[in-house]
PDB file of N, CA and C in Angstrom:
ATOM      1  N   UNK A   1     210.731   1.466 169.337  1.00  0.00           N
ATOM      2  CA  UNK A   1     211.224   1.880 170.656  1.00  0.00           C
ATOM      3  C   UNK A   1     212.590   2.575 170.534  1.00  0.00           C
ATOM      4  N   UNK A   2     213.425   2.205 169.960  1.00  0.00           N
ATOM      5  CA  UNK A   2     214.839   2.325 169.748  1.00  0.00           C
ATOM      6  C   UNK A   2     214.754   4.148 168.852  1.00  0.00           C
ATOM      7  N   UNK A   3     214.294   3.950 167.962  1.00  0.00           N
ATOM      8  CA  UNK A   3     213.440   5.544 167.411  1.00  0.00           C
ATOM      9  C   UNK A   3     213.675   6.441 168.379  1.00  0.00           C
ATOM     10  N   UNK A   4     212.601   6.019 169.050  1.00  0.00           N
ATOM     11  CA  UNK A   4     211.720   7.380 170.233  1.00  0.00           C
ATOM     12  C   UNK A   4     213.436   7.712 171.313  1.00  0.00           C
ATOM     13  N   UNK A   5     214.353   6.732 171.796  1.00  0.00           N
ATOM     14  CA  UNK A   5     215.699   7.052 172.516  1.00  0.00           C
ATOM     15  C   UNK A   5     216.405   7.828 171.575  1.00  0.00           C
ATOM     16  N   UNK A   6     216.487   7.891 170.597  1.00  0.00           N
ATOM     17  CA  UNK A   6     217.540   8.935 169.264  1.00  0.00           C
ATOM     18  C   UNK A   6     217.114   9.746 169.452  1.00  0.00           C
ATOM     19  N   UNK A   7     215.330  10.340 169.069  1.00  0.00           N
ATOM     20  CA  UNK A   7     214.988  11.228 169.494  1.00  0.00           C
ATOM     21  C   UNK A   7     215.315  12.053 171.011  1.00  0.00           C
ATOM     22  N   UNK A   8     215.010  11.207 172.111  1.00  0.00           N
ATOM     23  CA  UNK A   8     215.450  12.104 173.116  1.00  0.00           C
ATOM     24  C   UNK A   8     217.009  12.339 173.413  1.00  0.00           C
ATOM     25  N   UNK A   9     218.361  11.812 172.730  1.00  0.00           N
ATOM     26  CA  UNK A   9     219.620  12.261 172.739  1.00  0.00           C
ATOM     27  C   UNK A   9     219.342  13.307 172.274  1.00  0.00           C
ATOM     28  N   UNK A  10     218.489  13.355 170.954  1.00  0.00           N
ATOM     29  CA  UNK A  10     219.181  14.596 169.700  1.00  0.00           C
ATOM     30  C   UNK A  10     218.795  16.115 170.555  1.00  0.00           C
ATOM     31  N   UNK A  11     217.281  15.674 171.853  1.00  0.00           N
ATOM     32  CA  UNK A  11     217.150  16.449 172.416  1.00  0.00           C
ATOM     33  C   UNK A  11     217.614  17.323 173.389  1.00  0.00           C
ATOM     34  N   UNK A  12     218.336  16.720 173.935  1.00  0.00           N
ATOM     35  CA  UNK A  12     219.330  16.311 175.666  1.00  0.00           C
ATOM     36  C   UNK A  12     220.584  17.073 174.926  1.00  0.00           C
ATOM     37  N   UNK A  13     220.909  16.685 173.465  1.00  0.00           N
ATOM     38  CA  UNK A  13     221.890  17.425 172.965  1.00  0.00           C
ATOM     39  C   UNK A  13     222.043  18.952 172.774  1.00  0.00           C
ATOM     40  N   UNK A  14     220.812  18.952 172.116  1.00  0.00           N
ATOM     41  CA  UNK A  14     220.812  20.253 171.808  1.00  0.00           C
ATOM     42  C   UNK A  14     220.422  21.511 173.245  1.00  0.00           C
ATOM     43  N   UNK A  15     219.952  21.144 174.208  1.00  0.00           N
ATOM     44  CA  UNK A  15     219.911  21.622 175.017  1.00  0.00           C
ATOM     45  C   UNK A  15     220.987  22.022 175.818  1.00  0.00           C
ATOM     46  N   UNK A  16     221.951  20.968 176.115  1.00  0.00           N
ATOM     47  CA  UNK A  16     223.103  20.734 176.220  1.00  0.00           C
ATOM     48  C   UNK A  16     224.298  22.007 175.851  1.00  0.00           C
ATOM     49  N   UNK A  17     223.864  22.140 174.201  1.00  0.00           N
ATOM     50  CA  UNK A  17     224.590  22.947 173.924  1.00  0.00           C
ATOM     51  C   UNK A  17     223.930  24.259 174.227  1.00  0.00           C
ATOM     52  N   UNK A  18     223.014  24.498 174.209  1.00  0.00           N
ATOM     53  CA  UNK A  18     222.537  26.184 174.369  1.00  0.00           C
ATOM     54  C   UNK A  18     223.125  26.108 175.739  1.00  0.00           C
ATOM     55  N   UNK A  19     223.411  25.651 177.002  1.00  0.00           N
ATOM     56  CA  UNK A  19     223.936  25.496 177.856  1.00  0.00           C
ATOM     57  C   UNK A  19     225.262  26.495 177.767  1.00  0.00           C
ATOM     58  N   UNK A  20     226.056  25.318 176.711  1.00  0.00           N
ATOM     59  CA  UNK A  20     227.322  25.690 176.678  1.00  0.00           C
ATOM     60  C   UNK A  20     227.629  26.814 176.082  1.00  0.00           C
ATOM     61  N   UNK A  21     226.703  27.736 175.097  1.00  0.00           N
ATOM     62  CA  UNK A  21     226.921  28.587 174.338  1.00  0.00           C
ATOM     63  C   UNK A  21     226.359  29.590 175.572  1.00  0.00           C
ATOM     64  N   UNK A  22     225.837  29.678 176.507  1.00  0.00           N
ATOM     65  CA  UNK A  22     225.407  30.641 177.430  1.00  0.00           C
ATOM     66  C   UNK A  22     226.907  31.095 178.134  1.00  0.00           C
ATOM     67  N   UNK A  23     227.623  29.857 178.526  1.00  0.00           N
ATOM     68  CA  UNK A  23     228.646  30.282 179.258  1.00  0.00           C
ATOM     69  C   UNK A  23     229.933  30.803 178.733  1.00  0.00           C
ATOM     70  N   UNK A  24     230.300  30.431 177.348  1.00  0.00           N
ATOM     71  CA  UNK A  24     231.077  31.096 176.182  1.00  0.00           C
ATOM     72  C   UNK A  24     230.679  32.321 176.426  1.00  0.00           C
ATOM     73  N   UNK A  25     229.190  32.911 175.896  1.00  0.00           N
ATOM     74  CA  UNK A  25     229.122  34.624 175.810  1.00  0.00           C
ATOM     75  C   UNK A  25     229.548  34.787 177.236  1.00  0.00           C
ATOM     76  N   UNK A  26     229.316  34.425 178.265  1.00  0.00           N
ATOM     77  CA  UNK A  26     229.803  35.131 179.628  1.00  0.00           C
ATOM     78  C   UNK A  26     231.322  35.388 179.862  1.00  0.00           C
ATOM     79  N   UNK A  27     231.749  34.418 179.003  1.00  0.00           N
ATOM     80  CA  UNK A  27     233.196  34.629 179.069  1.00  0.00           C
ATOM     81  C   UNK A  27     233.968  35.204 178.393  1.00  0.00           C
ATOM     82  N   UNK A  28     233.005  35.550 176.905  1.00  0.00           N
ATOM     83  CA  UNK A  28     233.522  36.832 176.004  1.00  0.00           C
ATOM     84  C   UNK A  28     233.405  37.683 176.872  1.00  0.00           C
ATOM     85  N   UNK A  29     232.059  38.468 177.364  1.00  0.00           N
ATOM     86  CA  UNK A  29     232.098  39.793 177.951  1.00  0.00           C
ATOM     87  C   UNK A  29     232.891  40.173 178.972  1.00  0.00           C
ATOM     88  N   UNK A  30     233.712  38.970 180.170  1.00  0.00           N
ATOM     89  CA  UNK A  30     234.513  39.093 181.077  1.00  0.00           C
ATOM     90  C   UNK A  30     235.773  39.371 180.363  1.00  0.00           C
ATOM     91  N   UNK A  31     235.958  39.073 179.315  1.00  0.00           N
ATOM     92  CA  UNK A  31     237.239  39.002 178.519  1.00  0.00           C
ATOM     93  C   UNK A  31     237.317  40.180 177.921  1.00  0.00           C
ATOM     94  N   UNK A  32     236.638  41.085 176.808  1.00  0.00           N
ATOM     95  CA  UNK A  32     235.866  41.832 176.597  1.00  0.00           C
ATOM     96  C   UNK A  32     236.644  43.158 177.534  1.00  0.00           C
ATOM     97  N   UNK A  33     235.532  43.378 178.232  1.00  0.00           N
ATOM     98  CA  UNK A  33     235.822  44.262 179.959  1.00  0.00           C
ATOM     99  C   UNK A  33     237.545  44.498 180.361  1.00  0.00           C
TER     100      UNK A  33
END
């Protein structure tokens, strides 16, 4: 049981970050400009 919860952090994580890396490039190109 304890398994299968690691698994869904590592998931929640990584999603997480493509998140955060979306709003970085938005803020290069405003910067950028």
């Amino acid at each position: 049981m304890g398994s299968v919860v690691k698994k869904r952090r590592k998931r929640m994580a990584k999603k997480k970050h493509r998140k955060l890396l979306k709003k970085t490039r938005i803020q290069r190109r405003r910067q950028g400009k």
